[in-house]
PDB file of N, CA and C in Angstrom:
ATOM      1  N   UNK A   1       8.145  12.727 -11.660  1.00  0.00           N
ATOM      2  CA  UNK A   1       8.224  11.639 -12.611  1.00  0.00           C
ATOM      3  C   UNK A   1       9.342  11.886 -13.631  1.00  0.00           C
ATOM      4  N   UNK A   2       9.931  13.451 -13.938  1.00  0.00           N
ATOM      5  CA  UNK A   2      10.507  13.715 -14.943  1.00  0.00           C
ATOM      6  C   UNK A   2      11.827  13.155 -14.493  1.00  0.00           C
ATOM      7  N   UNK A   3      11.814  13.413 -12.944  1.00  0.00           N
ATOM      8  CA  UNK A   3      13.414  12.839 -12.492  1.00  0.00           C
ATOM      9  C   UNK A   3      13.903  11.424 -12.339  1.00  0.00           C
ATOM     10  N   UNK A   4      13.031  10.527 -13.350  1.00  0.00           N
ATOM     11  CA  UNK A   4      13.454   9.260 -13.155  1.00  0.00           C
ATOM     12  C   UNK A   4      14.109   9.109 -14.979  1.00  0.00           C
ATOM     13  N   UNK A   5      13.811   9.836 -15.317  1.00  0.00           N
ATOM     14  CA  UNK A   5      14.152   9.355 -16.967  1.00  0.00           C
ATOM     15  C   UNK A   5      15.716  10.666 -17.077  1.00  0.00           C
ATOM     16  N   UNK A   6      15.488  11.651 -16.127  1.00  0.00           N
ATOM     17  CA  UNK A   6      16.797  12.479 -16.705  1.00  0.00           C
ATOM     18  C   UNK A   6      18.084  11.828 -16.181  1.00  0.00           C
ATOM     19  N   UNK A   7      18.273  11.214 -15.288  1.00  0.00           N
ATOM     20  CA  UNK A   7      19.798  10.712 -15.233  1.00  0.00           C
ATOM     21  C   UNK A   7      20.053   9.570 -16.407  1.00  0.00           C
ATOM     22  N   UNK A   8      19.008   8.763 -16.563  1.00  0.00           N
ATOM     23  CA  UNK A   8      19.521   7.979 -18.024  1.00  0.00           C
ATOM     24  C   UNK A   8      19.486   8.807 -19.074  1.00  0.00           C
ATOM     25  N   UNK A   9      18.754  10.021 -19.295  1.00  0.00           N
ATOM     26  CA  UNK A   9      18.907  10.875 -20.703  1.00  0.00           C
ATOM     27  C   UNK A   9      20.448  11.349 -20.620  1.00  0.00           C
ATOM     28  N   UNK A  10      20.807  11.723 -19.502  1.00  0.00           N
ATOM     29  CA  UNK A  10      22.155  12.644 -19.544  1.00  0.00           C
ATOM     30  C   UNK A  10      23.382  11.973 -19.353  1.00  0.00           C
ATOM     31  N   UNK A  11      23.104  10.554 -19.321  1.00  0.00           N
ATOM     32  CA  UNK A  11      24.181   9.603 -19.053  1.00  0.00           C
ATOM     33  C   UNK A  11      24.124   9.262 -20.800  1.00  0.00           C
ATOM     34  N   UNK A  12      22.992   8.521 -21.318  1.00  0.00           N
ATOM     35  CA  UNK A  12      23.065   8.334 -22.728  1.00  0.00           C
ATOM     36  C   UNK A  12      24.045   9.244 -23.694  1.00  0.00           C
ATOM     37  N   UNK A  13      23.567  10.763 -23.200  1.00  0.00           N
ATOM     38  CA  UNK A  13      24.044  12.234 -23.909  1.00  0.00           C
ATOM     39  C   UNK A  13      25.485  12.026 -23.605  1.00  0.00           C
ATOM     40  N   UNK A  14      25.948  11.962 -22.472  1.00  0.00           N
ATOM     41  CA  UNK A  14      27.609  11.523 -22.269  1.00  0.00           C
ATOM     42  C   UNK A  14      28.338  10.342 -23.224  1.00  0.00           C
ATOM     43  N   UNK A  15      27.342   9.447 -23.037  1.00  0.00           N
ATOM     44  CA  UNK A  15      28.337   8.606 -23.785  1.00  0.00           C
ATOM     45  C   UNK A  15      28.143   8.759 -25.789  1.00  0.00           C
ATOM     46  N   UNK A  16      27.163   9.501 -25.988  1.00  0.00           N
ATOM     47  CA  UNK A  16      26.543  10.198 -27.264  1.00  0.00           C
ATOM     48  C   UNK A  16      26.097   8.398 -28.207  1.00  0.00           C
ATOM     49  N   UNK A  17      25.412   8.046 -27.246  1.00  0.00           N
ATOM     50  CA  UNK A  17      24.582   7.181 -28.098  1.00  0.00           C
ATOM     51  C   UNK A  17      22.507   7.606 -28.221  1.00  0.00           C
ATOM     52  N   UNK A  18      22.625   8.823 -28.487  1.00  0.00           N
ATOM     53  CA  UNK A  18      21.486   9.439 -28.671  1.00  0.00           C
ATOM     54  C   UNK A  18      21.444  10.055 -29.641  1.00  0.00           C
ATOM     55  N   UNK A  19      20.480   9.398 -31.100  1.00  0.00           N
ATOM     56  CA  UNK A  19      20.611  10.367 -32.201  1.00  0.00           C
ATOM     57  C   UNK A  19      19.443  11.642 -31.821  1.00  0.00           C
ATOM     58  N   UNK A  20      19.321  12.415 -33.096  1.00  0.00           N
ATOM     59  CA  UNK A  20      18.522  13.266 -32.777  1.00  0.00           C
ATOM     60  C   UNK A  20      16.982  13.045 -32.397  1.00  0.00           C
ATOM     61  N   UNK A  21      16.702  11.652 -33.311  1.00  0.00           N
ATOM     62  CA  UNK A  21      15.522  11.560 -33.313  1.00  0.00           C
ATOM     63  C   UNK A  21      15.267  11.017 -31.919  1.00  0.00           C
ATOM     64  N   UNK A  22      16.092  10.516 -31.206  1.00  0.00           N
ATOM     65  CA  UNK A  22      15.983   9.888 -29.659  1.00  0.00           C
ATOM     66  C   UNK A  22      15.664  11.298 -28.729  1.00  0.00           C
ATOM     67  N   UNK A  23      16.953  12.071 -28.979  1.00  0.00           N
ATOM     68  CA  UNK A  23      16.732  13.324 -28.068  1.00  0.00           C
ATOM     69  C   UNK A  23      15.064  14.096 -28.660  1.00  0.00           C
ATOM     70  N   UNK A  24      14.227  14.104 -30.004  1.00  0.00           N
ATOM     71  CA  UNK A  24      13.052  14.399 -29.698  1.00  0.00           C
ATOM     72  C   UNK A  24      12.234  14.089 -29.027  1.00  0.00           C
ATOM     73  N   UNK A  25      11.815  12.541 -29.647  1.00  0.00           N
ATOM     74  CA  UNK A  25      11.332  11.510 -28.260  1.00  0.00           C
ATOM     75  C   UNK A  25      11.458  12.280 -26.848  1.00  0.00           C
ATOM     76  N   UNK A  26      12.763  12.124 -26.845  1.00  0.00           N
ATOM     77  CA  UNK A  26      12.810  11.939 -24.712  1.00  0.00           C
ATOM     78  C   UNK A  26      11.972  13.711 -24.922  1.00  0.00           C
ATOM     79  N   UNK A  27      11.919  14.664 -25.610  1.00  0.00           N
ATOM     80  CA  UNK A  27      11.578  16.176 -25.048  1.00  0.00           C
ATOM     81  C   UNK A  27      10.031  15.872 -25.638  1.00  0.00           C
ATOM     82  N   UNK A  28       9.891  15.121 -26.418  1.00  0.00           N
ATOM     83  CA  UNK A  28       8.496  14.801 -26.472  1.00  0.00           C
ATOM     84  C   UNK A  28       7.785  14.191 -25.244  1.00  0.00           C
ATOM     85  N   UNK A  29       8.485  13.029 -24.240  1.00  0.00           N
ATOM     86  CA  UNK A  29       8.001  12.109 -23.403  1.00  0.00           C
ATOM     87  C   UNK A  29       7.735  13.444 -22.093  1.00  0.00           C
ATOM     88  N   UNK A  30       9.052  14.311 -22.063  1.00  0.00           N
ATOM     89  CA  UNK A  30       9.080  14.947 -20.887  1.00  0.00           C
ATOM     90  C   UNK A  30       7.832  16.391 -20.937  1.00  0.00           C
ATOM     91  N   UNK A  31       7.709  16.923 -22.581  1.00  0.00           N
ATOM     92  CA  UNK A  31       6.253  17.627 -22.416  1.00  0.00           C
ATOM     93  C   UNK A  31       5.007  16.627 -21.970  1.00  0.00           C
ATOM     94  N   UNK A  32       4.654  15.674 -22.114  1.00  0.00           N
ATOM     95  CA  UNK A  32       3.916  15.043 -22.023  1.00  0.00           C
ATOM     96  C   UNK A  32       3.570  15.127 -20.607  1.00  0.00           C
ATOM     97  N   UNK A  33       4.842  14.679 -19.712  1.00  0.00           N
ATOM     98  CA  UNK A  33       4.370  14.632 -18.877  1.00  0.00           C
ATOM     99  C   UNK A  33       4.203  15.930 -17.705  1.00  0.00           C
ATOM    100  N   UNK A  34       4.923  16.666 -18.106  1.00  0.00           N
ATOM    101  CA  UNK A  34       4.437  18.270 -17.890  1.00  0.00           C
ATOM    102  C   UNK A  34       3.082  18.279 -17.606  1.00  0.00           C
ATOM    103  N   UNK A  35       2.136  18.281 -18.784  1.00  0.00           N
ATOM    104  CA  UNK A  35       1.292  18.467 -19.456  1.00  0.00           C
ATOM    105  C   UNK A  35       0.182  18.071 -18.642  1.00  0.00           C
ATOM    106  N   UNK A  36       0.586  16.883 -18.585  1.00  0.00           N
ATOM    107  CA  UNK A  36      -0.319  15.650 -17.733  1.00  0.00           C
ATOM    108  C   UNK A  36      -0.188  16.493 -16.228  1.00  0.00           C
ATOM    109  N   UNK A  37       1.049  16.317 -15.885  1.00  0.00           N
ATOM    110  CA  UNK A  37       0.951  16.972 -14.269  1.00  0.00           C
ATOM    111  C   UNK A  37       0.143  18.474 -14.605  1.00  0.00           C
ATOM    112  N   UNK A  38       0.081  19.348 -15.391  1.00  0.00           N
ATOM    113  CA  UNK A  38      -0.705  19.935 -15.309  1.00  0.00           C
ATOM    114  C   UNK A  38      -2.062  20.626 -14.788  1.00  0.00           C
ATOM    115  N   UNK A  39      -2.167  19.628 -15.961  1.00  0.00           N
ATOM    116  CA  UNK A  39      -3.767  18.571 -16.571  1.00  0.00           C
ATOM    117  C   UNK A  39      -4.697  18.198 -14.521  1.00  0.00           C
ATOM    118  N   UNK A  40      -3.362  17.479 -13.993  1.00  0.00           N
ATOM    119  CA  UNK A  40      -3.671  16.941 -13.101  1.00  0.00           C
ATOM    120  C   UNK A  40      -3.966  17.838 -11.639  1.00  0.00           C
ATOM    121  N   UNK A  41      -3.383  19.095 -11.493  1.00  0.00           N
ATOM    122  CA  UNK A  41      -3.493  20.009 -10.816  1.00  0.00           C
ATOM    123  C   UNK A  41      -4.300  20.671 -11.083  1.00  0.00           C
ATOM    124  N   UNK A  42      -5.011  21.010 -12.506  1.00  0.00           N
ATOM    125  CA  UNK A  42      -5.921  21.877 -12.555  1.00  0.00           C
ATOM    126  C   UNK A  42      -7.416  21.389 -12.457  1.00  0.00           C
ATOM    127  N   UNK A  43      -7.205  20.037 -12.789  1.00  0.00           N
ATOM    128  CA  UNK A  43      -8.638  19.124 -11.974  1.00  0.00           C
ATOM    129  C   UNK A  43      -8.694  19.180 -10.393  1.00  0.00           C
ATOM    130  N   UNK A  44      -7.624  18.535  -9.840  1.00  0.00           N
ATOM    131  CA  UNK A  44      -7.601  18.905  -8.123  1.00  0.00           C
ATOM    132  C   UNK A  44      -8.406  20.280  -8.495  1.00  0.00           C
ATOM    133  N   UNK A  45      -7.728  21.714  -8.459  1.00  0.00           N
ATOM    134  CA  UNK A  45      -8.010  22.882  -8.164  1.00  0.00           C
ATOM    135  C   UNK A  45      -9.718  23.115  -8.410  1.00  0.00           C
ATOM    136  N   UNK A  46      -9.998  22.158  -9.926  1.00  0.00           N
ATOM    137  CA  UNK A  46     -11.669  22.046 -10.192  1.00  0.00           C
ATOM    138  C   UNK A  46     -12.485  21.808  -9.494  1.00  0.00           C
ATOM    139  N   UNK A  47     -12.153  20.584  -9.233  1.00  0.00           N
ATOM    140  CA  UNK A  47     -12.694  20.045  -8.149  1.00  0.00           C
ATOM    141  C   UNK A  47     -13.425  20.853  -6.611  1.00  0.00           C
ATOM    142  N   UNK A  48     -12.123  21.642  -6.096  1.00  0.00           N
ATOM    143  CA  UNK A  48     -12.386  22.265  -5.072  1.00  0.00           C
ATOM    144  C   UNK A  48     -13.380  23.704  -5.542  1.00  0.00           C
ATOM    145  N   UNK A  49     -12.878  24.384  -6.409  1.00  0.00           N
ATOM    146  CA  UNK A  49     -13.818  25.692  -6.772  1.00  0.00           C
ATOM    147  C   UNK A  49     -15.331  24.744  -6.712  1.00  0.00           C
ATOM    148  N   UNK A  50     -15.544  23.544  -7.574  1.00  0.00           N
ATOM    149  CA  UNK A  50     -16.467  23.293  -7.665  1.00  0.00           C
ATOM    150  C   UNK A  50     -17.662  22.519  -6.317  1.00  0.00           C
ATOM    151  N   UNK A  51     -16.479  22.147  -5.763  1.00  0.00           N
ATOM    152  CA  UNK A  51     -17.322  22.159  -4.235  1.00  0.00           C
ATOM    153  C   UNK A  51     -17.635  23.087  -3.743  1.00  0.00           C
ATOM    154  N   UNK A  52     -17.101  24.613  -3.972  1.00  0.00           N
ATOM    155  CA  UNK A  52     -17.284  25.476  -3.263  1.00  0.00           C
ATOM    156  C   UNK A  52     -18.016  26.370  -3.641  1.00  0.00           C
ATOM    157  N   UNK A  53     -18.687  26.110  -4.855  1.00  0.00           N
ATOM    158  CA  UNK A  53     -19.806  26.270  -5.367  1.00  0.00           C
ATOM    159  C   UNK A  53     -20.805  26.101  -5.456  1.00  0.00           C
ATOM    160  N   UNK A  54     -20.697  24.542  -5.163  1.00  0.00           N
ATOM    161  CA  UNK A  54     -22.229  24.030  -4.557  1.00  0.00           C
ATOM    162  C   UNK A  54     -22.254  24.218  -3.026  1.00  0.00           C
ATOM    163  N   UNK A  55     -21.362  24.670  -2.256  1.00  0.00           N
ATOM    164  CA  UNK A  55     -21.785  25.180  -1.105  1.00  0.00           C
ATOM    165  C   UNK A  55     -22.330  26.340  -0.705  1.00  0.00           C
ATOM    166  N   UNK A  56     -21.700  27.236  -1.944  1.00  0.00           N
ATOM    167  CA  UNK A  56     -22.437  28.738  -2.044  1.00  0.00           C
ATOM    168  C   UNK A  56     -23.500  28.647  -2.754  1.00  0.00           C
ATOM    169  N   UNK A  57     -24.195  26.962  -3.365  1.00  0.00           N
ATOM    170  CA  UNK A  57     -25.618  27.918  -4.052  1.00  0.00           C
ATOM    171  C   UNK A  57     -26.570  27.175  -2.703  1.00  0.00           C
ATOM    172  N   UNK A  58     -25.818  26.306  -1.739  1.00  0.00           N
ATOM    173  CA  UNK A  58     -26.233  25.540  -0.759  1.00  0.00           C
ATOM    174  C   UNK A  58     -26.962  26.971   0.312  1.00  0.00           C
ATOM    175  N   UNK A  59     -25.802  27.789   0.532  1.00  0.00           N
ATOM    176  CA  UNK A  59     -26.017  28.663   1.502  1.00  0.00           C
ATOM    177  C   UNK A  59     -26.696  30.506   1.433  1.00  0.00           C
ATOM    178  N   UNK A  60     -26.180  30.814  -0.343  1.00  0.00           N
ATOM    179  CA  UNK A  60     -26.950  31.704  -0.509  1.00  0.00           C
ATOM    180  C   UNK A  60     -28.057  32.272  -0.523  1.00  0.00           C
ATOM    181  N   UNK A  61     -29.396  31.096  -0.614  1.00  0.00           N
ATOM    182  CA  UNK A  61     -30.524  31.896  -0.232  1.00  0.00           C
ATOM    183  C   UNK A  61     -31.072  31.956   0.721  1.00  0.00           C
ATOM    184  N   UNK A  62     -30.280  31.568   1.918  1.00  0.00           N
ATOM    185  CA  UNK A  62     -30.537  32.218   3.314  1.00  0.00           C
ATOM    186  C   UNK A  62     -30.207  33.492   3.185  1.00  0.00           C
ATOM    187  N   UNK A  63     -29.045  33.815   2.659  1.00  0.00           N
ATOM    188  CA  UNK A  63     -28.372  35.303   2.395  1.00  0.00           C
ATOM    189  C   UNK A  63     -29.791  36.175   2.253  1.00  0.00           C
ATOM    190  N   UNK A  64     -30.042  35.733   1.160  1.00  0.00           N
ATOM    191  CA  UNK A  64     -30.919  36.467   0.181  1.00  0.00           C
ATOM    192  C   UNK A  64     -31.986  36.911   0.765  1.00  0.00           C
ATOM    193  N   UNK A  65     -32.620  36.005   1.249  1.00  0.00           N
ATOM    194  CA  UNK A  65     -34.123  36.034   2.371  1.00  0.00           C
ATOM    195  C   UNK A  65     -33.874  36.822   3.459  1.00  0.00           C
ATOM    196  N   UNK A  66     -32.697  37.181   4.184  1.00  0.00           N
ATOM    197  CA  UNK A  66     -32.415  37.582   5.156  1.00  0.00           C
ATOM    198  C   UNK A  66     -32.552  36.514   6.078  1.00  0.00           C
ATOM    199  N   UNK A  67     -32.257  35.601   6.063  1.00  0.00           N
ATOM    200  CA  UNK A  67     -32.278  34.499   7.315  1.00  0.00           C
ATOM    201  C   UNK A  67     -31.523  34.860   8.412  1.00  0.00           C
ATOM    202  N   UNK A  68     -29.825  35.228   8.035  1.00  0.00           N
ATOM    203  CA  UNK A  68     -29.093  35.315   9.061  1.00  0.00           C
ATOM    204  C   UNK A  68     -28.564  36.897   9.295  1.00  0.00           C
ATOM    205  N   UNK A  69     -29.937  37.797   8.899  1.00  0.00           N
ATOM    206  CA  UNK A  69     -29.830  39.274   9.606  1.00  0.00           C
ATOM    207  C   UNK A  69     -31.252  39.399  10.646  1.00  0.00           C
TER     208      UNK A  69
END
């Protein structure tokens, strides 16, 4: 997503119609979305530990009982 806003940031920066407070903005917009993609990978990753958690409390007390010795 970040690579749709940097060729207009660095074209703006060329022709220097970007004051400072613009160039915060855009490094403000681009943590953001860092952040978010983050944000967004570490839910996926949740997600899965957390399925795989309820599959281990699914399957552990066969463990336990000795079911499958």
């Amino acid at each position: 997503m970040i690579w749709l806003f940097l060729p207009c940031f660095i074209a703006m920066l060329l022709k220097n119609k970007l004051s400072p407070q613009a160039i915060r903005n855009f490094h403000h917009k681009i943590r953001i979305f860092i952040i978010k993609d983050e944000l967004f990978q570490f839910s996926k990753t949740n997600q899965v530990i957390s399925q795989n958690v309820d599959r281990l409390r699914l399957v552990l007390p066969f463990f336990r009982k000795g079911f499958f010795y």
